[in-house]
C-alpha atoms as a PDB file:
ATOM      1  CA  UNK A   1      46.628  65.325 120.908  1.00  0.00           C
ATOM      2  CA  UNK A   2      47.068  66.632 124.444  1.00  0.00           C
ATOM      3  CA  UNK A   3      50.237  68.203 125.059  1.00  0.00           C
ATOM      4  CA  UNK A   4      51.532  70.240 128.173  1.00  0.00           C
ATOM      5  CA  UNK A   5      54.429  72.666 128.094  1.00  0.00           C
ATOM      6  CA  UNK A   6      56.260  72.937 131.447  1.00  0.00           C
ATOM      7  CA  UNK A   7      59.772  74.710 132.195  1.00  0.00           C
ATOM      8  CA  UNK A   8      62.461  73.836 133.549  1.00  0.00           C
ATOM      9  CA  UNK A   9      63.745  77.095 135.737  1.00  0.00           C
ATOM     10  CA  UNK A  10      64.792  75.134 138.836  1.00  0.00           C
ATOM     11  CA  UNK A  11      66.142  77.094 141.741  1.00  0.00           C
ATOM     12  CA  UNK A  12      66.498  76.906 145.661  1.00  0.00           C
ATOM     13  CA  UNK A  13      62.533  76.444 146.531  1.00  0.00           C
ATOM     14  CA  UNK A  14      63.840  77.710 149.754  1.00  0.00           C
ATOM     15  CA  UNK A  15      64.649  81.110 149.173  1.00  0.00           C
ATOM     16  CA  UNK A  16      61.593  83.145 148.380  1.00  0.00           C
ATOM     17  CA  UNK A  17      63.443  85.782 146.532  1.00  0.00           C
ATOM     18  CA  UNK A  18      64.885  83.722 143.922  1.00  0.00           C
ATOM     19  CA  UNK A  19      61.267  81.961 143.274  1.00  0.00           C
ATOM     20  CA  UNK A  20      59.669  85.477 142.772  1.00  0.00           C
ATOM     21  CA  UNK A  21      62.177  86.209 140.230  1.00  0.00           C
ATOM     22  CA  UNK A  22      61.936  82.786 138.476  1.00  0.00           C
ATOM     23  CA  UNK A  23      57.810  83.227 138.780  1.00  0.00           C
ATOM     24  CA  UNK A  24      57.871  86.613 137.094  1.00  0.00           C
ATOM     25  CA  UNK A  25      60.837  85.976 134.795  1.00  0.00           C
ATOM     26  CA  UNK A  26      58.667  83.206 132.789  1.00  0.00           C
ATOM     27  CA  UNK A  27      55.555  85.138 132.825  1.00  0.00           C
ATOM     28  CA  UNK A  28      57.100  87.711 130.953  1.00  0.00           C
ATOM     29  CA  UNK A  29      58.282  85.708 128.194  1.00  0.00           C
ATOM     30  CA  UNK A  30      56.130  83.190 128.748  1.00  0.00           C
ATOM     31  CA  UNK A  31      53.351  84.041 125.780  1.00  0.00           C
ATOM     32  CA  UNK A  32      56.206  84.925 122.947  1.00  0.00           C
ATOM     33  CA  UNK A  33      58.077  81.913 123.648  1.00  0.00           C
ATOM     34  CA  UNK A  34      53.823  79.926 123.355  1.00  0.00           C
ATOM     35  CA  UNK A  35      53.803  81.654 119.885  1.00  0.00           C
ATOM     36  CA  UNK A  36      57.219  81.017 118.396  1.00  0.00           C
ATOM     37  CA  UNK A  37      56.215  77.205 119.397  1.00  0.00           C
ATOM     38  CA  UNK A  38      52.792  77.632 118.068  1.00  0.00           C
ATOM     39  CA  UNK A  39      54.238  79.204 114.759  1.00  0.00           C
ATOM     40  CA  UNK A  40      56.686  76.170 114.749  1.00  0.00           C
ATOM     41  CA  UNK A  41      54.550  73.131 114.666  1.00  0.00           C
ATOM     42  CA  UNK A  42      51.131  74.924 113.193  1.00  0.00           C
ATOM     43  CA  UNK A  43      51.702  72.630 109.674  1.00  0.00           C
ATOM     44  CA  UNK A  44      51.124  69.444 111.379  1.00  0.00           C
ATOM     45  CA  UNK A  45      48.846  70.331 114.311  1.00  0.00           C
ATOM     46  CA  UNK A  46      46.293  71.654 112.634  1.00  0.00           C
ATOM     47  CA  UNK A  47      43.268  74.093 115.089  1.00  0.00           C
ATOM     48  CA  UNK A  48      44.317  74.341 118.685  1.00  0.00           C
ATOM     49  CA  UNK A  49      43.372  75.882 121.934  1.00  0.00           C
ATOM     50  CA  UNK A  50      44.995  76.451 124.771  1.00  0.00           C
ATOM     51  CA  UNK A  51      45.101  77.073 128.339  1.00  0.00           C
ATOM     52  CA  UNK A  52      47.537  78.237 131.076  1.00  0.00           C
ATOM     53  CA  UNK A  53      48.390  76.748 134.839  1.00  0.00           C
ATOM     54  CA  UNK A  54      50.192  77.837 137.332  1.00  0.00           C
ATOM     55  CA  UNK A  55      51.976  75.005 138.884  1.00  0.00           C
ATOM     56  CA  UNK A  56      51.933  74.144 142.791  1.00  0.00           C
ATOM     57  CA  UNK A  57      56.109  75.560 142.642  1.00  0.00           C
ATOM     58  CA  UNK A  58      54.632  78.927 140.991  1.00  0.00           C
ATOM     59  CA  UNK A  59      56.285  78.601 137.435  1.00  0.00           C
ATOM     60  CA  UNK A  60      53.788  78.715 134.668  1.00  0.00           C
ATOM     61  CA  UNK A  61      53.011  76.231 132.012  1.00  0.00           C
ATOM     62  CA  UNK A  62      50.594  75.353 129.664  1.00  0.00           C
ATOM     63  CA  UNK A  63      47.813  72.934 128.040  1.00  0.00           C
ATOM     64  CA  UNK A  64      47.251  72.822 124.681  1.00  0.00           C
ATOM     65  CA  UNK A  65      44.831  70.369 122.671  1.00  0.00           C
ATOM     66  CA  UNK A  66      45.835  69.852 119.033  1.00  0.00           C
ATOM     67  CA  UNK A  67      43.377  68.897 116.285  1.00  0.00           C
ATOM     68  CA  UNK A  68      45.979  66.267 114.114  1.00  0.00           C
ATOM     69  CA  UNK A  69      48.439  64.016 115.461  1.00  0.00           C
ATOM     70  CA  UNK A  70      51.649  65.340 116.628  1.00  0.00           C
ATOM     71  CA  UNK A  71      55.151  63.814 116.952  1.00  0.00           C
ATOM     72  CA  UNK A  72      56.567  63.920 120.284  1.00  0.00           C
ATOM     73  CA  UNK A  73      59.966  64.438 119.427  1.00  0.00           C
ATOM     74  CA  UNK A  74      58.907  66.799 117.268  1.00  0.00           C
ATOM     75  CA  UNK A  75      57.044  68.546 119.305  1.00  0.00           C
ATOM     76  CA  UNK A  76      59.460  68.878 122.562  1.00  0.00           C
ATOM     77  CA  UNK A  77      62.204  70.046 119.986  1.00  0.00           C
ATOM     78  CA  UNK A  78      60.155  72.882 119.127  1.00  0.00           C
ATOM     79  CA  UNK A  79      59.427  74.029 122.631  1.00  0.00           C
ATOM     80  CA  UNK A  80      63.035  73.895 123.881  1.00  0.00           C
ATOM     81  CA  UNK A  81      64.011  75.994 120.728  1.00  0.00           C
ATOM     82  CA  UNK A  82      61.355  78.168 121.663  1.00  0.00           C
ATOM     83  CA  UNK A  83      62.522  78.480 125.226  1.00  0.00           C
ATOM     84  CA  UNK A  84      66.091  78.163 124.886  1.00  0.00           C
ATOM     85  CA  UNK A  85      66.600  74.780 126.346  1.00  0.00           C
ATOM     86  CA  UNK A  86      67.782  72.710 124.101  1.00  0.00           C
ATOM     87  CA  UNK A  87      71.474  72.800 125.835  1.00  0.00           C
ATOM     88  CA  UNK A  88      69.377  71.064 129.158  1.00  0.00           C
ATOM     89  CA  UNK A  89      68.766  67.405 128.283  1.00  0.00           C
ATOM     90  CA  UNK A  90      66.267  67.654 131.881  1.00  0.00           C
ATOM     91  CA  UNK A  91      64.032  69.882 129.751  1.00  0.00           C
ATOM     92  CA  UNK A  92      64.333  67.734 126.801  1.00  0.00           C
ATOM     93  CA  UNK A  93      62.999  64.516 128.025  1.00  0.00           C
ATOM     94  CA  UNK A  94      60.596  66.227 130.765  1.00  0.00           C
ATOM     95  CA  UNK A  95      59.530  69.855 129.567  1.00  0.00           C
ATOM     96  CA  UNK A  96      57.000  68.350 127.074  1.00  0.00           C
ATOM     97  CA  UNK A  97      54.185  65.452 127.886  1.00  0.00           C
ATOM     98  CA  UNK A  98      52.097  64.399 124.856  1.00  0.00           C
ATOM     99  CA  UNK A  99      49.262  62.026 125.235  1.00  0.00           C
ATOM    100  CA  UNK A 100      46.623  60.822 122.543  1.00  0.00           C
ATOM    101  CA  UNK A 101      43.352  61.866 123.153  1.00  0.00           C
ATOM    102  CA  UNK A 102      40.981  59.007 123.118  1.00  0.00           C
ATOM    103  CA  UNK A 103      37.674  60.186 124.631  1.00  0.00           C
ATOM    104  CA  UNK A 104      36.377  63.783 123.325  1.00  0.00           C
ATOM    105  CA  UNK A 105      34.435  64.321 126.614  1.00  0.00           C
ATOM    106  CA  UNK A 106      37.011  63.479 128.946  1.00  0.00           C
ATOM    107  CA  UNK A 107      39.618  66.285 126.641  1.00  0.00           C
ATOM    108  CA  UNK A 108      36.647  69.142 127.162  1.00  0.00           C
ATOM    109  CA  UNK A 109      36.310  68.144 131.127  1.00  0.00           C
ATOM    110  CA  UNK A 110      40.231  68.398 131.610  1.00  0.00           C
ATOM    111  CA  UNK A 111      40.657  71.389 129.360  1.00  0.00           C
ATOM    112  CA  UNK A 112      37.215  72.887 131.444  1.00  0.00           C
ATOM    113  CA  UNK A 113      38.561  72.055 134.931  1.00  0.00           C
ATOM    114  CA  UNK A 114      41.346  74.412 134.314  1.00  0.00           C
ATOM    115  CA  UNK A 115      38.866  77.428 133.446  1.00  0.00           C
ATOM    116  CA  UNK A 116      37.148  76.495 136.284  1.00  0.00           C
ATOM    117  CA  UNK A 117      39.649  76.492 138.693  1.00  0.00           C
ATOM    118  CA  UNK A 118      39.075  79.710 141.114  1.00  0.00           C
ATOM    119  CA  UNK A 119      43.217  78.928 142.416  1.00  0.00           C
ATOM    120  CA  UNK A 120      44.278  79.942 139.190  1.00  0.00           C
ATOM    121  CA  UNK A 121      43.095  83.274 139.787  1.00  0.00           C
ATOM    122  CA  UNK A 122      45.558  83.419 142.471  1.00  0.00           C
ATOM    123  CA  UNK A 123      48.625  84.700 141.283  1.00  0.00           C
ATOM    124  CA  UNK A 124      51.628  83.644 142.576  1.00  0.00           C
ATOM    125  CA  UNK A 125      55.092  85.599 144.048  1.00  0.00           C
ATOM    126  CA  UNK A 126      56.526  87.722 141.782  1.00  0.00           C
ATOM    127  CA  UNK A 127      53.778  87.903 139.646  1.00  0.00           C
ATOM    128  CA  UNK A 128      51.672  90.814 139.372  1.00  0.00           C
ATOM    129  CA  UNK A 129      49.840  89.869 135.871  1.00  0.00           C
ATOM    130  CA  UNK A 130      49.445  86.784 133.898  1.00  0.00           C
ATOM    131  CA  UNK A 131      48.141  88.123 130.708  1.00  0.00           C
ATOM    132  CA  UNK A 132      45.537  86.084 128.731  1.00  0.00           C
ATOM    133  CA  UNK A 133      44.432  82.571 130.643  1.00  0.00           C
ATOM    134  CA  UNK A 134      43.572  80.884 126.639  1.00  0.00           C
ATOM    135  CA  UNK A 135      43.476  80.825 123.491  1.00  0.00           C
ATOM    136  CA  UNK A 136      42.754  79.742 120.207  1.00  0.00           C
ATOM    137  CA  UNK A 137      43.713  79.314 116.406  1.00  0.00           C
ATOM    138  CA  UNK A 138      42.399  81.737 113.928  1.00  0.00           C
ATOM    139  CA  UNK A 139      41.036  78.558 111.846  1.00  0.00           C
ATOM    140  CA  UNK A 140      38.610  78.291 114.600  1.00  0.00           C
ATOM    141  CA  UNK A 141      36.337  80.260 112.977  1.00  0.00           C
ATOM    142  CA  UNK A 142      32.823  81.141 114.958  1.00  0.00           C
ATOM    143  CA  UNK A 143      29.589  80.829 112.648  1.00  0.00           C
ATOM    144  CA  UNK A 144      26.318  81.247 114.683  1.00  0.00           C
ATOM    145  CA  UNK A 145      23.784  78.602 113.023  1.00  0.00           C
ATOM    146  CA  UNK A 146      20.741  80.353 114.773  1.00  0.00           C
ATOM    147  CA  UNK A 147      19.751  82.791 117.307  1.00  0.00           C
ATOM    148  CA  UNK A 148      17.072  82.841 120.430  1.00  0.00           C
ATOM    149  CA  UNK A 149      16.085  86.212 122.215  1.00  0.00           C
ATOM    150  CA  UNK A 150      14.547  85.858 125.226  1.00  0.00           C
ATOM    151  CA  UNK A 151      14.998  89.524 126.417  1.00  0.00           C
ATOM    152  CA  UNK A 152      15.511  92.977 124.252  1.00  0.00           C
ATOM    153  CA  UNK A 153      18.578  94.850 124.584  1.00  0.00           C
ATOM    154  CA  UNK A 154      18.018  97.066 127.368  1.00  0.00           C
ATOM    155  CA  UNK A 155      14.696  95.301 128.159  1.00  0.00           C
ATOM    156  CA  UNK A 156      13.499  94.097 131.660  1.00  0.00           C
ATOM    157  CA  UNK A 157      10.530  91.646 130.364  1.00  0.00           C
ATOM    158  CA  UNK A 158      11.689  88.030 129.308  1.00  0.00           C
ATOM    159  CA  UNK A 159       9.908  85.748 126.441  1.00  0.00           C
ATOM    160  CA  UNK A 160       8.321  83.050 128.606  1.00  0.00           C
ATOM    161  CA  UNK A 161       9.140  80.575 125.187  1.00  0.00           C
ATOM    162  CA  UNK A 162      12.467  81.924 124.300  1.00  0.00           C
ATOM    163  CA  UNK A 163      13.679  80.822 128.027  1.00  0.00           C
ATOM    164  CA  UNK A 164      12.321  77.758 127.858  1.00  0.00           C
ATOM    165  CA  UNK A 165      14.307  76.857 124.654  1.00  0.00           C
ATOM    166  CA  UNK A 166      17.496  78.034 126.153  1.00  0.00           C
ATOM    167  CA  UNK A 167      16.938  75.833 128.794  1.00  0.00           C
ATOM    168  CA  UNK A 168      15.834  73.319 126.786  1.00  0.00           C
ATOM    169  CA  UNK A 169      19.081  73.349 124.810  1.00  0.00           C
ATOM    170  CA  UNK A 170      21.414  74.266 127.485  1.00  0.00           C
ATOM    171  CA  UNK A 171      20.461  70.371 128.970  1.00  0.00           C
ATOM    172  CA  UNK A 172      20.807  68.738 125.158  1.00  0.00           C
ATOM    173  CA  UNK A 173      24.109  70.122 125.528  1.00  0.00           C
ATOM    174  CA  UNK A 174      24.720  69.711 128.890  1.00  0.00           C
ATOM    175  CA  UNK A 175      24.598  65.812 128.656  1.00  0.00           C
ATOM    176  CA  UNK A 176      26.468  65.401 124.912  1.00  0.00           C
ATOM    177  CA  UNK A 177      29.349  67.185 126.667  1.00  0.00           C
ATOM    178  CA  UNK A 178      29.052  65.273 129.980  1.00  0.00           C
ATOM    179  CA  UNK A 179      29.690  68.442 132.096  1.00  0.00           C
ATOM    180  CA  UNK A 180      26.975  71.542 132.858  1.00  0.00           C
ATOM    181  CA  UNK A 181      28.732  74.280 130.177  1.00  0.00           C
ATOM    182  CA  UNK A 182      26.630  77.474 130.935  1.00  0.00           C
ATOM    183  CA  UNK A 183      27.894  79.133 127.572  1.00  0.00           C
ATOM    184  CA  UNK A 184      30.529  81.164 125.875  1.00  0.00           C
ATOM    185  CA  UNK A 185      32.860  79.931 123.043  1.00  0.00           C
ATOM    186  CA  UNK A 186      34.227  76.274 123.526  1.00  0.00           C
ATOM    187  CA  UNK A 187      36.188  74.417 120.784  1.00  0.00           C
ATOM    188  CA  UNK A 188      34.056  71.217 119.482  1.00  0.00           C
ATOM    189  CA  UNK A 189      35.938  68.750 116.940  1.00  0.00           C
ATOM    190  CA  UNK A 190      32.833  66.459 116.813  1.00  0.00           C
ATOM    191  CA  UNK A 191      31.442  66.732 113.183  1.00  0.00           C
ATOM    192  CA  UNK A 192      27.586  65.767 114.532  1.00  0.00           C
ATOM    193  CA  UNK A 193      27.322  68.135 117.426  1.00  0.00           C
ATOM    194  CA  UNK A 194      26.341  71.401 115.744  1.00  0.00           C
ATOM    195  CA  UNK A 195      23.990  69.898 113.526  1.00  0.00           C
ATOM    196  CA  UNK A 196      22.486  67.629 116.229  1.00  0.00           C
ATOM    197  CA  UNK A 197      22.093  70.965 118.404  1.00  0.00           C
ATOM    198  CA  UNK A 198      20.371  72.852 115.789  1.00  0.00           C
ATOM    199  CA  UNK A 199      17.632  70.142 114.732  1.00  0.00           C
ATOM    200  CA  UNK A 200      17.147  70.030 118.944  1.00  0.00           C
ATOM    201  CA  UNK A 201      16.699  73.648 118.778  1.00  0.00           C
ATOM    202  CA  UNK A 202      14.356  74.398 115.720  1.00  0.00           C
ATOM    203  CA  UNK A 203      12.180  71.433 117.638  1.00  0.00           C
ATOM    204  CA  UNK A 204      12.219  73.286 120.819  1.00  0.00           C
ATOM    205  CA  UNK A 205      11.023  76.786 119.079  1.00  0.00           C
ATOM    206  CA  UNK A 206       8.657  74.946 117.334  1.00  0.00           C
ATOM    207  CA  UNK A 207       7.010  73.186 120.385  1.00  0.00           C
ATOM    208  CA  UNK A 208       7.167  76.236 122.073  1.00  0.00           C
ATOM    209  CA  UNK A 209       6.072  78.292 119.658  1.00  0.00           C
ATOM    210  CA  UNK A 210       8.688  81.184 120.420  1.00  0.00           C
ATOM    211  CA  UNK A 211       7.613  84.180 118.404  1.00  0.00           C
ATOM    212  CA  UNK A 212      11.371  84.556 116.884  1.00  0.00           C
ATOM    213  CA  UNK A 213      10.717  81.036 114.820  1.00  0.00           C
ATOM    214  CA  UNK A 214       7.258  82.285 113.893  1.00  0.00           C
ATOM    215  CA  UNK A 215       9.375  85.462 112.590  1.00  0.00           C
ATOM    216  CA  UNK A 216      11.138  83.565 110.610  1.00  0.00           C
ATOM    217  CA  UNK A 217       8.668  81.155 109.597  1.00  0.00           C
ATOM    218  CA  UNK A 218       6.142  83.453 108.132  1.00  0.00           C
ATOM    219  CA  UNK A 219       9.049  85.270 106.116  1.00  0.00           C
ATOM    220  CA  UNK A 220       9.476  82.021 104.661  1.00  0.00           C
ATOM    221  CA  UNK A 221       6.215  81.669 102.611  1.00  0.00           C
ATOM    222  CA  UNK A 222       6.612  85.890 102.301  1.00  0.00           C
ATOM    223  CA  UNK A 223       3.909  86.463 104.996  1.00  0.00           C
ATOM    224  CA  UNK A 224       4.523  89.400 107.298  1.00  0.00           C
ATOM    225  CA  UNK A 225       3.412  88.550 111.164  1.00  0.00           C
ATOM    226  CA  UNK A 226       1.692  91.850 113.087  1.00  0.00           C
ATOM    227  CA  UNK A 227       2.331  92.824 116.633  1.00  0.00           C
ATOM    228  CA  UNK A 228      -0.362  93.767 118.766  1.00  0.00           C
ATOM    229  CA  UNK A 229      -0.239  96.668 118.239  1.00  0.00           C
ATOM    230  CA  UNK A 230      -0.123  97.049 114.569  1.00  0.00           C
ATOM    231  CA  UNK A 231      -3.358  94.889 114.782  1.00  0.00           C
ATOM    232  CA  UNK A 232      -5.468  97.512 117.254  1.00  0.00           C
ATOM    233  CA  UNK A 233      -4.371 100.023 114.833  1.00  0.00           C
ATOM    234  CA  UNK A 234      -5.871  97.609 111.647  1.00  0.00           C
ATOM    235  CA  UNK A 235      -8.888  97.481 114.168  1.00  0.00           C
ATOM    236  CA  UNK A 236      -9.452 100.504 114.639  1.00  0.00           C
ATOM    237  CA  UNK A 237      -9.222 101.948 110.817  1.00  0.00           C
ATOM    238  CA  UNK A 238     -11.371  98.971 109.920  1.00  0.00           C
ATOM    239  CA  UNK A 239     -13.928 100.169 112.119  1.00  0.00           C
ATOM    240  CA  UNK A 240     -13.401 103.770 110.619  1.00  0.00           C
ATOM    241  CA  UNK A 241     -14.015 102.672 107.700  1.00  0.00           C
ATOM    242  CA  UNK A 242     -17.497 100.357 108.582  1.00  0.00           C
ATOM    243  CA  UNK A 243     -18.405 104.061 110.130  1.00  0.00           C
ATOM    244  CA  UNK A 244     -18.050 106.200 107.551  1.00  0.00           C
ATOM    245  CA  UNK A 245     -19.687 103.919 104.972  1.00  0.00           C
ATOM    246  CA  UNK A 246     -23.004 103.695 106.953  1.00  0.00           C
END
């Protein structure tokens, strides 16, 4: 389920003062009143993320995607508890939308356009700081499933194969999502994708032969692969060895 959380808070849009106040006001309870809502409905809504907005009249509000279905009653009675409007019957049948979502993709594009958008950056009067723009449940737990190097830690010299299967799998994912994602953390309820993304990219270190699947492929039949040098140095001593023997 999609749901946005909006308040209320109106005042005289003309008088700049009084917006400030408004602006800042909710900002600064704006993330304890997210949690006691969060804390409130977390039996029935299973994982969730969420993001915040600024709205065009400068109060703040937020997105939130829930992994199980959600009542809507429900859910806008926990938010005005939260926020201390349930004595406003404006709040309670407009502060909380909920919508089904029906189309994966087009959740992560909505949910993305907001971390994309440079205007939220912005802040607006009578805000100074906004605090965290997301966030996530703690059941979202983050398990890599493989890992690709294509540069040392402090190095300057890139694996020619290990960029080439970053590439290759940034594209696989680029077009299961529908939208170019150029990394990071981003919540994925699809059972498949994972597994889909990690047969792409053992075939992708395999075509290419990057060295870090060799790695691992050698340990598992118990061989041990040498670097170069470690194979001048076998060279050399073997040649020692021929030497002395004559």
């Amino acid at each position: 389920m999609h749901v946005t959380l909006t308040y209320h808070a109106r005042v005289d849009e003309s008088v700049g003062e009084l917006v400030a106040r408004r602006n800042g006001q909710l900002v600064a309870r704006s993330k304890a009143d997210l949690k006691r809502f969060l804390m409130c409905v977390r039996r029935e809504s299973g994982a969730y993320c969420w993001i915040q907005e600024f709205q065009s009249r400068g109060a703040i509000h937020f997105h939130v995607l829930f992994e199980h279905v959600v009542d809507a009653e429900r859910v806008a009675l926990a938010w005005c508890r939260a926020t201390g409007q349930l004595h406003d019957p404006q709040a309670l049948a407009h502060a909380v939308r909920v919508n089904p979502v029906a189309d994966q993709t087009a959740a992560r594009r909505y949910l993305i356009k907001y971390f994309g958008k440079h205007k939220q950056k912005a802040l607006p009067p009578g805000v100074e700081r906004a605090g965290r723009y997301w966030g996530a449940s703690r059941s979202l737990h983050v398990a890599p499933l493989a890992q690709v190097m294509s540069c040392e830690k402090g190095g300057k010299r890139h694996d020619k194969a290990a960029c080439r299967v970053r590439r290759g799998l940034q594209r696989f994912v680029w077009g299961e999502l529908g939208f170019k994602w150029r990394g990071g953390r981003l919540p994925c309820w699809h059972p498949q994708l994972p597994e889909r993304a990690l047969r792409v990219l053992n075939d992708l270190r395999r075509f290419y032969r990057e060295p870090g699947f060799l790695v691992e492929l050698a340990a598992g039949f118990g061989w041990e692969l040498a670097d170069e040098a470690t194979e001048k140095r076998r060279a050399a001593m073997d040649w020692a060895a021929d030497l002395t023997w004559a």
